[in-house]
N, C-alpha and C. Protein backbone atom coordinates (compact mmCIF):
# COMPACT_ATOMS: atom_id res chain seq x y z
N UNK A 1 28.87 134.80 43.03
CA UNK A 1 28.74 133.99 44.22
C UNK A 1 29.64 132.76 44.10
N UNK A 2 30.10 132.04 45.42
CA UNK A 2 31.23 131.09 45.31
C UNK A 2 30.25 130.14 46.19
N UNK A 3 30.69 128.79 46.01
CA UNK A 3 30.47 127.58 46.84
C UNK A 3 31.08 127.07 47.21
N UNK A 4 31.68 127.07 48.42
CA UNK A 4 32.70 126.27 49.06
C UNK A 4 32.43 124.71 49.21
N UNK A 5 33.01 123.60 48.31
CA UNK A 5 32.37 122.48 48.86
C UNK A 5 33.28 121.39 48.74
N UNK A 6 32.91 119.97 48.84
CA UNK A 6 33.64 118.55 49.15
C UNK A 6 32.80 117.73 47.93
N UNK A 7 33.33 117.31 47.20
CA UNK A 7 32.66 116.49 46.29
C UNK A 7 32.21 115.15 46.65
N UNK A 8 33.00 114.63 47.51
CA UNK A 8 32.25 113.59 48.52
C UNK A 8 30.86 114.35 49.43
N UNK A 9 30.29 115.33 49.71
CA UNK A 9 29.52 115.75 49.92
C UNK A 9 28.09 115.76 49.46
N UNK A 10 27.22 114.83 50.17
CA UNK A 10 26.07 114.87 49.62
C UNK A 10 24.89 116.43 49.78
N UNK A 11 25.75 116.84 50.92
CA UNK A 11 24.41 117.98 51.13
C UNK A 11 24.78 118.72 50.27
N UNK A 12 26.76 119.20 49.79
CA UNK A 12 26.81 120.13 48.63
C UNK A 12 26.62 119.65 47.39
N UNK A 13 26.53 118.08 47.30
CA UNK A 13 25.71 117.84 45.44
C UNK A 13 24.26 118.18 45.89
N UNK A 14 23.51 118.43 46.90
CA UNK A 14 22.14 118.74 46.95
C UNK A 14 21.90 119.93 46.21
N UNK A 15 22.70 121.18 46.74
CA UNK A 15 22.98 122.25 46.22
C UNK A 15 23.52 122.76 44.95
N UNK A 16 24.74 122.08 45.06
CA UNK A 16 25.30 122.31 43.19
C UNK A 16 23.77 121.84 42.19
N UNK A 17 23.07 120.86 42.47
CA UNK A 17 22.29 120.19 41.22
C UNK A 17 20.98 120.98 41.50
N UNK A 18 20.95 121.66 42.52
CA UNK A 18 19.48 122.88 42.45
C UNK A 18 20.36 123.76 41.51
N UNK A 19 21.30 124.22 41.68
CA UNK A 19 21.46 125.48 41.38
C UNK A 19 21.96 125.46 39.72
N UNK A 20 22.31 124.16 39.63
CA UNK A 20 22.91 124.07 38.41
C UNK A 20 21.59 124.14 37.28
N UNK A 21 20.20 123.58 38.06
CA UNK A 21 19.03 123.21 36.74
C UNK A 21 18.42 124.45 36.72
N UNK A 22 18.90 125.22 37.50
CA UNK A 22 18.06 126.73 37.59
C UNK A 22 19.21 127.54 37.15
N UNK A 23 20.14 127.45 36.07
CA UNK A 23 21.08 128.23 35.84
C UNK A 23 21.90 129.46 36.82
N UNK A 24 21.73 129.14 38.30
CA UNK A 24 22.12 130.19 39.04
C UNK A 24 23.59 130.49 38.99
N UNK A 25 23.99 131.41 38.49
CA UNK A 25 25.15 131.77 38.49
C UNK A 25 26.08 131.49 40.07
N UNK A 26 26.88 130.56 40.25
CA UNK A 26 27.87 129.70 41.41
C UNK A 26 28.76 129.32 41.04
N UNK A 27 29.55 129.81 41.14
CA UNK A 27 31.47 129.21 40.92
C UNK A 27 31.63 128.15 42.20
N UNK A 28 31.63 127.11 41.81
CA UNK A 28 31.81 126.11 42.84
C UNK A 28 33.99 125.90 43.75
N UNK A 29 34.06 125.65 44.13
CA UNK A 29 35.68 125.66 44.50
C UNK A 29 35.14 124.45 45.89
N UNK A 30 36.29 123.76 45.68
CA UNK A 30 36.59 122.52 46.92
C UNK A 30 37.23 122.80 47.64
N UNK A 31 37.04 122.67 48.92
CA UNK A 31 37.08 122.97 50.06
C UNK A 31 37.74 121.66 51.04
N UNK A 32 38.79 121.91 52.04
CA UNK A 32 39.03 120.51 52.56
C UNK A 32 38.64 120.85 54.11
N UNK A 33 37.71 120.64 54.48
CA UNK A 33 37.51 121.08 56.01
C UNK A 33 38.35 120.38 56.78
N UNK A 34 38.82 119.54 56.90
CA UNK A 34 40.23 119.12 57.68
C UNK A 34 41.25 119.89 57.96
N UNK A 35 41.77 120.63 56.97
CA UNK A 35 42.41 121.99 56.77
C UNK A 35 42.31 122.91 57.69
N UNK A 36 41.23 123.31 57.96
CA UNK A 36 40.19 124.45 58.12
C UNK A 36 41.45 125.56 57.60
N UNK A 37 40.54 125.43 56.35
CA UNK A 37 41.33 126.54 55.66
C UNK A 37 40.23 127.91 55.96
N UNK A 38 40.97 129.07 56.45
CA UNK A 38 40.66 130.46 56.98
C UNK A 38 39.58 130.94 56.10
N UNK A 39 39.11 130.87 54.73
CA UNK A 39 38.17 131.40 54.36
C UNK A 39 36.94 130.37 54.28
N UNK A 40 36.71 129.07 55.05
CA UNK A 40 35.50 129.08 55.14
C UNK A 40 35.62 129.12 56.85
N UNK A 41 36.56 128.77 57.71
CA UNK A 41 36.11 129.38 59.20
C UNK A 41 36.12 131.04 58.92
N UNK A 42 36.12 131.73 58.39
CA UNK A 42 35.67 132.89 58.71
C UNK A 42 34.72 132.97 57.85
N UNK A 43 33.57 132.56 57.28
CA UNK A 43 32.34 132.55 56.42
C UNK A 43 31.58 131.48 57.06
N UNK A 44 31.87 130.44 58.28
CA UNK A 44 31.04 129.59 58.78
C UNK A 44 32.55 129.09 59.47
N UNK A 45 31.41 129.90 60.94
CA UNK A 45 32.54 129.58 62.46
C UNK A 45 32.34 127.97 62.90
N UNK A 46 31.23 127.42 62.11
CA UNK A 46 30.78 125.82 62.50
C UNK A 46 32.47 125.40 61.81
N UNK A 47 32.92 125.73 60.79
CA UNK A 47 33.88 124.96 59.83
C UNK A 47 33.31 123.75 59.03
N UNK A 48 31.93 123.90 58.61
CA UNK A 48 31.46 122.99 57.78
C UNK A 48 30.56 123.76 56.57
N UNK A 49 31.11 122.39 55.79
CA UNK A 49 30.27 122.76 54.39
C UNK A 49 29.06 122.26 53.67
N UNK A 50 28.36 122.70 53.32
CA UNK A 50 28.74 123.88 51.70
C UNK A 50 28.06 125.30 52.30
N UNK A 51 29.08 125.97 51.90
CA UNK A 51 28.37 127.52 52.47
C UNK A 51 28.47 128.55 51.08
N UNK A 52 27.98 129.51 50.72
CA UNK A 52 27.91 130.30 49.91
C UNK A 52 28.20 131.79 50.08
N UNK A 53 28.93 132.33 49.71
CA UNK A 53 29.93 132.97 50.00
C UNK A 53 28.85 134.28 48.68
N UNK A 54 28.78 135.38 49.00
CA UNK A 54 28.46 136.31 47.98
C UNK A 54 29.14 137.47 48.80
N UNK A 55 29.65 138.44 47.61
CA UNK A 55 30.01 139.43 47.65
C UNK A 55 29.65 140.94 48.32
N UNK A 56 30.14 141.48 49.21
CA UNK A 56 29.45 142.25 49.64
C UNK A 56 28.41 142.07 50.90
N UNK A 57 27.94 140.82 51.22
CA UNK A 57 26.89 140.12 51.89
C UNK A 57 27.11 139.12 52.89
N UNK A 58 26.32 138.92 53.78
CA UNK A 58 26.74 137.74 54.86
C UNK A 58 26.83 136.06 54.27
N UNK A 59 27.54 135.32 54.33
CA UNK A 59 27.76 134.07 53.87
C UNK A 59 26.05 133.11 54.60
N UNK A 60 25.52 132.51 53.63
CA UNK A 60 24.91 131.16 53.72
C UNK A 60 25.59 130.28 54.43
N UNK A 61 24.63 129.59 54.93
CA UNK A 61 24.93 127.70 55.45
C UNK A 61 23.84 127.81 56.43
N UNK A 62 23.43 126.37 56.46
CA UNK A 62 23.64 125.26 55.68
C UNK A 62 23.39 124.64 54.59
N UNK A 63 22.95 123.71 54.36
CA UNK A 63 22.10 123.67 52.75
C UNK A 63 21.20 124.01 52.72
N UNK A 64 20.12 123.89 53.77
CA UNK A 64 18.88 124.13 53.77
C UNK A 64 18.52 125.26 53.65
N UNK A 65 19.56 126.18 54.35
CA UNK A 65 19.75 127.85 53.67
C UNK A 65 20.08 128.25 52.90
N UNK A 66 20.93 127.69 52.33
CA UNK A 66 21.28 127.98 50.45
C UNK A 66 20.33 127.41 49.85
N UNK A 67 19.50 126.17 50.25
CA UNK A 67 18.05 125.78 49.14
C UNK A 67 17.46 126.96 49.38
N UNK A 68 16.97 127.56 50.48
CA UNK A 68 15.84 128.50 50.44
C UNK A 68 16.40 129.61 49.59
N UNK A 69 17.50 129.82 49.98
CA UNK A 69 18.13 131.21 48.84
C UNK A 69 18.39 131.06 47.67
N UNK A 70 18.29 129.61 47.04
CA UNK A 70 18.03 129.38 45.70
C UNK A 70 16.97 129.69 45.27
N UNK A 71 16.03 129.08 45.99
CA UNK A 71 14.53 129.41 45.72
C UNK A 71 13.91 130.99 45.51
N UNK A 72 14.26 131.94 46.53
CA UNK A 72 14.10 133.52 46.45
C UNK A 72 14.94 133.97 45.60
N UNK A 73 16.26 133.42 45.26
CA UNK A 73 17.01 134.12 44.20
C UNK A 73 16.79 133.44 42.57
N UNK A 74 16.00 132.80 42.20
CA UNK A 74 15.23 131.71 41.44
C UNK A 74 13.48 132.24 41.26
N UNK A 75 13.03 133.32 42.23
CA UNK A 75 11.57 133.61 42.66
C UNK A 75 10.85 132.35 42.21
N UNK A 76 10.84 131.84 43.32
CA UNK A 76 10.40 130.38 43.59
C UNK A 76 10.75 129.33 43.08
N UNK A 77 11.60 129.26 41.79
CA UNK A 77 11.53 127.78 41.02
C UNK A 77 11.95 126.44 41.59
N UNK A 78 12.42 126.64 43.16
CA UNK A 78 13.08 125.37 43.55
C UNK A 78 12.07 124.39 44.15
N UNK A 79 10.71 125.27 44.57
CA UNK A 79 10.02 125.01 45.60
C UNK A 79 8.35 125.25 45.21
N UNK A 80 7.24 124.26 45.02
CA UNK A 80 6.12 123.89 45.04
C UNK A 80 5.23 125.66 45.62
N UNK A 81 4.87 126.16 44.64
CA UNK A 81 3.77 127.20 45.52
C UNK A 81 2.47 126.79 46.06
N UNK A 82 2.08 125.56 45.49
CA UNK A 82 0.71 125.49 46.37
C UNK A 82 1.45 125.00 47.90
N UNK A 83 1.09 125.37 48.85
CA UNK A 83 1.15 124.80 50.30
C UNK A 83 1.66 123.19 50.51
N UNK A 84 0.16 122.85 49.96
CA UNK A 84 0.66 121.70 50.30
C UNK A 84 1.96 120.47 49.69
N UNK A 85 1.93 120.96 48.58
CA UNK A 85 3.04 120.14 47.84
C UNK A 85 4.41 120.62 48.40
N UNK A 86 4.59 122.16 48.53
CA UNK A 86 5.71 122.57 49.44
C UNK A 86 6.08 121.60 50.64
N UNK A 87 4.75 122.22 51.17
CA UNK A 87 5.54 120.73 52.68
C UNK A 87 5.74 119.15 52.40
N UNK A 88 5.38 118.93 51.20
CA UNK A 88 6.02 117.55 50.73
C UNK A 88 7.16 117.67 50.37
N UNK A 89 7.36 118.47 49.59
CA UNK A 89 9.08 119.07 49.33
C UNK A 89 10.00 118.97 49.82
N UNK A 90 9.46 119.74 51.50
CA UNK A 90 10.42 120.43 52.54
C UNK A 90 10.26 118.84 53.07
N UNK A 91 9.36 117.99 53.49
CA UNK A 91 9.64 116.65 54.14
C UNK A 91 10.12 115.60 53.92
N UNK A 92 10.33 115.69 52.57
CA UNK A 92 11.26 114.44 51.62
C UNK A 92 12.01 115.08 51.98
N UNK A 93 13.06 116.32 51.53
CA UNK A 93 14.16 116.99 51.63
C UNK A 93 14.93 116.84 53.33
N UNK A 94 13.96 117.09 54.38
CA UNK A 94 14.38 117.02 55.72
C UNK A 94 14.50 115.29 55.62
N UNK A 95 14.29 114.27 55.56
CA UNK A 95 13.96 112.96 55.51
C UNK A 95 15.20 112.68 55.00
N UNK A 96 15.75 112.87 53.42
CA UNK A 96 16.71 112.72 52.92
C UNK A 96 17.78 113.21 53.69
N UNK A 97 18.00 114.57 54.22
CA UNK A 97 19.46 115.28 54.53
C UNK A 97 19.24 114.14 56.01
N UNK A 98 18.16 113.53 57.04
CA UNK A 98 17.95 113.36 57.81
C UNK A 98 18.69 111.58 57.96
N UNK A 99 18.58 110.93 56.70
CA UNK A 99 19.27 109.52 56.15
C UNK A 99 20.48 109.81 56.24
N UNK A 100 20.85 110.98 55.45
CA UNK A 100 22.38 111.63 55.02
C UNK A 100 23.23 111.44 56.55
N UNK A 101 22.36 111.81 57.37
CA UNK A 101 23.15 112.38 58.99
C UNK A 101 23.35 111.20 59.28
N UNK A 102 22.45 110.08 59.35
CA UNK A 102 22.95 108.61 59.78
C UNK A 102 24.08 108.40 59.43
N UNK A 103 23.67 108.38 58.43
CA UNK A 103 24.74 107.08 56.95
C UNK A 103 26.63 108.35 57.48
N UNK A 104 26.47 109.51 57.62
CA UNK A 104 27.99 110.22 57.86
C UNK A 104 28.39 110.35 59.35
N UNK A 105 27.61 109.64 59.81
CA UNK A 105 27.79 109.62 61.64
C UNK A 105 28.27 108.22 61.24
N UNK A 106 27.90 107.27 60.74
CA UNK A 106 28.56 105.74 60.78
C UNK A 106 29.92 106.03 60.29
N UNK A 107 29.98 106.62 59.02
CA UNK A 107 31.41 106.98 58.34
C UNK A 107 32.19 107.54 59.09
N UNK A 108 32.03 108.35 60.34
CA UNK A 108 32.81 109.44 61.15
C UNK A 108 33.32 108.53 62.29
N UNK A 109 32.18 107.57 62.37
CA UNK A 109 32.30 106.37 63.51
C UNK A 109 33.90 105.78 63.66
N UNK A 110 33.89 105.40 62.06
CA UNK A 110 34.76 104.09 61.53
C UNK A 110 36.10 104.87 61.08
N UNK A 111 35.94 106.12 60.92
CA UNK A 111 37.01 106.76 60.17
C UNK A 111 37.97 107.35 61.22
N UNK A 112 37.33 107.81 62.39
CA UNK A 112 38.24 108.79 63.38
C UNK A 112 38.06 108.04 64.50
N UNK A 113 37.87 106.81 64.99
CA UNK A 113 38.05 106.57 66.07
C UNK A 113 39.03 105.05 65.64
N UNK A 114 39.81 104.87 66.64
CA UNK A 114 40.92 103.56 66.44
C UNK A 114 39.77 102.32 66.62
N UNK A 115 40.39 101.00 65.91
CA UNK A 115 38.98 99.44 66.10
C UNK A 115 38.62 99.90 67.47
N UNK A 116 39.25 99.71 68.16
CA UNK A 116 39.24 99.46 69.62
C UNK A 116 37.89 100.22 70.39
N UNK A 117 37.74 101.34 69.90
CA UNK A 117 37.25 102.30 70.58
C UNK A 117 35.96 102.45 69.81
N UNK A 118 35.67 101.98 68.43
CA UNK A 118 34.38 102.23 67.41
C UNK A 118 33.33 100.98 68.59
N UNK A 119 32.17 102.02 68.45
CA UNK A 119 31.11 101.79 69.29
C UNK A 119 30.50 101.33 68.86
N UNK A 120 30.13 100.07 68.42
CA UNK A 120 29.15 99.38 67.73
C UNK A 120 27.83 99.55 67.91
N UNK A 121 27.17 99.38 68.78
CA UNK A 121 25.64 99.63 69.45
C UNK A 121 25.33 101.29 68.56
N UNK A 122 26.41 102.31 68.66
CA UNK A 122 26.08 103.66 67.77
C UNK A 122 26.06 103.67 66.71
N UNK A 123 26.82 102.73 66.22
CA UNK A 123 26.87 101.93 64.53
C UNK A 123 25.00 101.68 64.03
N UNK A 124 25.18 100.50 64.95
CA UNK A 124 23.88 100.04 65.22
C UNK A 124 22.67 100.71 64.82
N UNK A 125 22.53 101.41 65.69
CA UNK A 125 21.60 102.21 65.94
C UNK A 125 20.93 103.35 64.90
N UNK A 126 22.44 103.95 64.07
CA UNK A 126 22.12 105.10 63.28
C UNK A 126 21.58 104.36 62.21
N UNK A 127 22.29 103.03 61.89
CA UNK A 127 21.84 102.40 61.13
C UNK A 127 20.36 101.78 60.67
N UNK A 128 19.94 101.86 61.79
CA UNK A 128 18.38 101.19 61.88
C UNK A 128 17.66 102.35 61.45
N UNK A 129 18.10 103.54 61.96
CA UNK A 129 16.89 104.68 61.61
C UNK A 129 17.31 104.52 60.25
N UNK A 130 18.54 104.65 59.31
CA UNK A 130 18.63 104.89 58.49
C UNK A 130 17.43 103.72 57.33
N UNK A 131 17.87 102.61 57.60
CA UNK A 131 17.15 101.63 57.03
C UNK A 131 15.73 101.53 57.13
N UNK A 132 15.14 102.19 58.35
CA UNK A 132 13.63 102.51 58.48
C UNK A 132 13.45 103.04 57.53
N UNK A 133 14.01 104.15 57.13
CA UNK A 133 13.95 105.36 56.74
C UNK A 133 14.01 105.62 54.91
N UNK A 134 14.55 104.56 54.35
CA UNK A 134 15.19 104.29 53.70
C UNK A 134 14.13 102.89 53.05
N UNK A 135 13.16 102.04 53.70
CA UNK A 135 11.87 101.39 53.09
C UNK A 135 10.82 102.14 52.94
N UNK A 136 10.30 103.22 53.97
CA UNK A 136 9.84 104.37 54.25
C UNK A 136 9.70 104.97 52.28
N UNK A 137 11.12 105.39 52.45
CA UNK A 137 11.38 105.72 50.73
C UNK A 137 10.96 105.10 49.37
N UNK A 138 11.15 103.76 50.21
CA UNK A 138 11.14 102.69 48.34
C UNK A 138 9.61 102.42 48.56
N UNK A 139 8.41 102.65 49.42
CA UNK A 139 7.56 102.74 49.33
C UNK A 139 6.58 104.01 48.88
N UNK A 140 7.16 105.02 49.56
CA UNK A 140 6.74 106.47 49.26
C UNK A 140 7.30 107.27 48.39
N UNK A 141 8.10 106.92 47.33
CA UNK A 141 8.82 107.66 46.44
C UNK A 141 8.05 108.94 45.73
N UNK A 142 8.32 109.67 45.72
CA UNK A 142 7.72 111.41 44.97
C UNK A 142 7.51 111.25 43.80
N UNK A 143 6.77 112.09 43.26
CA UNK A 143 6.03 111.26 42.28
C UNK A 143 7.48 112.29 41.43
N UNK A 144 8.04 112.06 40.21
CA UNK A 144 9.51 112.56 39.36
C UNK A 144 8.72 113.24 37.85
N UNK A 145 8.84 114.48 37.74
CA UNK A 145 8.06 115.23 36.93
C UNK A 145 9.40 116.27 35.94
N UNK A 146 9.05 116.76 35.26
CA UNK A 146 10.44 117.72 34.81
C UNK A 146 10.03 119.13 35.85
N UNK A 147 9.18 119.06 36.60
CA UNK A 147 9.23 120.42 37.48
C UNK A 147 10.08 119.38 38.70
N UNK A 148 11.16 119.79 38.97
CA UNK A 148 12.22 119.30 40.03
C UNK A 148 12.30 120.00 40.91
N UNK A 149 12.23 119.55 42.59
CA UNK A 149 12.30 120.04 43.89
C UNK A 149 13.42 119.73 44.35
N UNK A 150 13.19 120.63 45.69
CA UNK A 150 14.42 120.64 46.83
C UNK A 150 14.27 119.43 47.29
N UNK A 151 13.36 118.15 47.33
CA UNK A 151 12.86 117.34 48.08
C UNK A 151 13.89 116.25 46.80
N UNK A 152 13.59 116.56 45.47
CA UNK A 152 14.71 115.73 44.21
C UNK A 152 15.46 115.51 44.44
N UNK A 153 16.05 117.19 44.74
CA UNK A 153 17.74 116.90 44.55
C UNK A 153 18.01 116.12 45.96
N UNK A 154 17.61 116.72 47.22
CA UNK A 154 18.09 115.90 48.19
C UNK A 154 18.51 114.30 47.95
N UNK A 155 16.93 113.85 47.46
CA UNK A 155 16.73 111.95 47.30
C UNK A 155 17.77 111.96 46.43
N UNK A 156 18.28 112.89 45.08
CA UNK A 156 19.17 112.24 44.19
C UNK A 156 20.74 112.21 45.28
N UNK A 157 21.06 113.49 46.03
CA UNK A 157 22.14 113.71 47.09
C UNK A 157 22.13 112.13 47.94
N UNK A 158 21.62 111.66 48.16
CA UNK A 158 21.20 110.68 49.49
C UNK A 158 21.54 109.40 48.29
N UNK A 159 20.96 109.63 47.20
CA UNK A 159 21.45 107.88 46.56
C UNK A 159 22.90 108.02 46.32
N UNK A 160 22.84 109.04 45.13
CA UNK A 160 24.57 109.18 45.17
C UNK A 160 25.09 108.49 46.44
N UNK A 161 25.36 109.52 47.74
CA UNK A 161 25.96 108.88 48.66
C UNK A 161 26.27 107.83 49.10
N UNK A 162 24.84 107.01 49.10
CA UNK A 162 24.58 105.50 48.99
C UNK A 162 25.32 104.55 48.36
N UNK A 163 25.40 104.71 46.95
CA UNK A 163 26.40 104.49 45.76
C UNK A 163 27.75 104.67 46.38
N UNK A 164 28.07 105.70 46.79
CA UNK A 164 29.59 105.39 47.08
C UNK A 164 30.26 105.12 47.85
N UNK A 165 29.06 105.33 49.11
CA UNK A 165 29.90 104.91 50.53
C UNK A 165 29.51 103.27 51.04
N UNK A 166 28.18 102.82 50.62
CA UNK A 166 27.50 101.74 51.32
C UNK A 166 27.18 101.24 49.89
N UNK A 167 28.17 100.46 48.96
CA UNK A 167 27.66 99.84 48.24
C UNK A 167 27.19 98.33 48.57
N UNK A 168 26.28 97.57 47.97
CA UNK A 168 26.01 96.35 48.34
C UNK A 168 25.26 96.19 49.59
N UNK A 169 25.24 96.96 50.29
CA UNK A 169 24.54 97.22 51.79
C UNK A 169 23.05 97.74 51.94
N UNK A 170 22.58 98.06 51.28
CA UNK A 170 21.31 98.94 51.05
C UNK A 170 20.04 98.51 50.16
N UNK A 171 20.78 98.07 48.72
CA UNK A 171 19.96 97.73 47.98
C UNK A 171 18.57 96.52 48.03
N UNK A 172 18.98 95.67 48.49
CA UNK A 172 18.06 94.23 48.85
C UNK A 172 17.00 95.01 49.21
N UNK A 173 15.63 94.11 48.20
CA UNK A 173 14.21 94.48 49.02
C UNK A 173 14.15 96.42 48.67
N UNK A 174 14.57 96.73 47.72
CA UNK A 174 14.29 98.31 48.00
C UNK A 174 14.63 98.42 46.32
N UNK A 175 14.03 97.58 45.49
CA UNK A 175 14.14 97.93 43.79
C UNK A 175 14.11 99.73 43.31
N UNK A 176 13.05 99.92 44.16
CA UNK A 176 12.13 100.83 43.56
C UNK A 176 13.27 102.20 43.66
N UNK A 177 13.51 102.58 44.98
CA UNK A 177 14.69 103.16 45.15
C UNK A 177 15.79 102.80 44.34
N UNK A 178 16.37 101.90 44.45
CA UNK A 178 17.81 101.83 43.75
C UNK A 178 17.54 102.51 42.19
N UNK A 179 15.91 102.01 41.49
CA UNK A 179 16.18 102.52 40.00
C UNK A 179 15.49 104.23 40.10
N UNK A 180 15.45 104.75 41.14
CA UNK A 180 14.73 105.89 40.88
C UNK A 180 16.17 107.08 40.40
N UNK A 181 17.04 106.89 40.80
CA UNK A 181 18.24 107.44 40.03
C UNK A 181 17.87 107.92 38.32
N UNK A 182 17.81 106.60 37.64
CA UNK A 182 17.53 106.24 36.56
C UNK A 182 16.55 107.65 35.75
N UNK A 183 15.64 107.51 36.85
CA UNK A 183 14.27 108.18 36.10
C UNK A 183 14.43 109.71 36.97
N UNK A 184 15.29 110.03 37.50
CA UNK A 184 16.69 111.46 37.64
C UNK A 184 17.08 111.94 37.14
N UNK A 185 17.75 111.03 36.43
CA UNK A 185 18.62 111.39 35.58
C UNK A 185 18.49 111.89 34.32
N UNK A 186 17.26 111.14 33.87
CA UNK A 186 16.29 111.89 32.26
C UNK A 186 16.12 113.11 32.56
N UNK A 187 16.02 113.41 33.68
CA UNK A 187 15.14 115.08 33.79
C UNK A 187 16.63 115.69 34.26
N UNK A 188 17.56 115.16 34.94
CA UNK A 188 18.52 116.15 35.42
C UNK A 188 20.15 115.40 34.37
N UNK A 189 20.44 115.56 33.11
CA UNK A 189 21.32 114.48 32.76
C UNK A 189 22.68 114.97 33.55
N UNK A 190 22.79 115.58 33.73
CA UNK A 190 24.23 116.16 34.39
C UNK A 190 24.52 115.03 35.66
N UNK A 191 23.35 114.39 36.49
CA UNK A 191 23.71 113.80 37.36
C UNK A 191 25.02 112.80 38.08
N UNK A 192 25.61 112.28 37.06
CA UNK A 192 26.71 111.69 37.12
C UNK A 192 27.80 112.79 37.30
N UNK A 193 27.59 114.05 37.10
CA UNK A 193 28.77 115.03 37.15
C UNK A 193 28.33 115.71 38.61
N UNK A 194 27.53 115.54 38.77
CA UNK A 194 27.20 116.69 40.53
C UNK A 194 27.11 115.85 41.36
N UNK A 195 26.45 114.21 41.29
CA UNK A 195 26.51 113.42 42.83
C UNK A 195 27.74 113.26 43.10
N UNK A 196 27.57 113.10 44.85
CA UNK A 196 28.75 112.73 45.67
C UNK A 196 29.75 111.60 44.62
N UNK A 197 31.23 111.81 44.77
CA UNK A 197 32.09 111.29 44.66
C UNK A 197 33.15 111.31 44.70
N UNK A 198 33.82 110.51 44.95
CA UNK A 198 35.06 110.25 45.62
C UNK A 198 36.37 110.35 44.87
C-alpha cells in the first residue's frame, strides 16, 4: 500500500502516526497537489490528500477513511471497543480535524488571495471557532495512556500544525495543551519525525 501525502499536512501526519504505531505496512511518497500530478487525480477526483492507494483495490480518502481502514486492517487496534470510549475517540478526532479546517481556511485565506482582496471578517471568524475550540481542549484533554487513539493522533496532527503555522498565537492561557505534546511523545517517540512540517 502507498500514501500519497504533504508533510506540511496535518490530516496526513494523522495517518502516517496511526499507521506507523500499529506497524501497518505504508510506503509513504509526497505528493504536491498544486501539480495535480495524474496519479492522485485519478485515485481522488477531489485532488486532495492523503489518500491510500492499494493494489488491485479502490483508493481511500479521506483520513477519516484511511483511520477506519487502519482500524479493520489493524482488527481494531486504532479504536476503543467499548462504545462508549469509541465515541470519545471519534469526537476528539472530528473536533481536532474540525480546528485543522479553521486554522487551513485562514492559511488558504492569506496565501491565494492578493492583500487587497483577503477578507478579514472570514479570517475572523474561522478564527474564533478555532480558539473556542481550542480552550474547549486545554480544559478537556483525553486522558494519554500507551493504548493510543484515532482521537491521539488527530490532537498530536492539530498541535504539530499549530507549532508550525501559528506560532506565538495560540499558546497564552492554554498551558495544558501546549505541554500535552510532551506526554505524546513518551508513548509515540517518533513524533518529531511524522508531525506536520515544513
Amino acid at each position: 500500500m502507498k500514501l500519497l501525502y504533504s508533510a506540511t499536512s496535518p490530516y496526513s501526519a494523522k495517518v502516517r502516526m496511526a499507521a506507523h504505531h500499529l506497524d501497518l505496512d505504508i510506503v509513504s511518497e509526497t505528493t504536491k497537489t498544486e501539480d495535480v500530478p495524474s496519479e492522485l487525480i485519478v485515485s481522488n477526483p477531489l485532488g486532495k490528500i492523503p489518500v491510500l492507494i492499494r493494489d488491485g483495490e479502490k483508493p481511500v480518502f479521506d483520513s477519516v477513511a484511511i483511520m477506519q481502514f487502519v482500524n479493520r486492517e489493524t482488527k481494531g487496534k486504532l479504536y476503543p471497543r467499548n462504545p462508549a470510549k469509541r465515541t470519545d475517540a471519534e469526537v476528539l478526532e472530528a473536533l481536532c480535524d474540525g480546528i485543522t479546517d479553521c486554522l487551513i481556511a485562514i492559511i488558504y485565506e492569506q496565501r491565494f488571495h492578493p492583500p487587497e482582496k483577503i477578507h478579514q471578517p472570514w479570517i475572523d471568524r474561522q478564527w474564533a471557532k478555532a480558539s473556542r475550540a481550542l480552550d474547549y481542549l486545554n480544559s478537556n484533554l483525553p486522558k494519554t495512556s500507551k493504548n493510543l487513539n484515532g482521537g491521539h493522533f488527530a490532537l498530536a496532527a492539530l498541535c504539530g500544525y499549530l507549532e508550525l503555522r501559528f506560532p506565538g498565537k495560540w499558546e497564552k492561557g492554554r498551558g495544558k495543551l501546549q505541554n500535552w505534546p510532551k506526554k505524546f511523545e513518551k508513548l509515540f517517540p517518533d513524533y518529531q519525525k511524522f508531525k506536520p512540517q515544513g
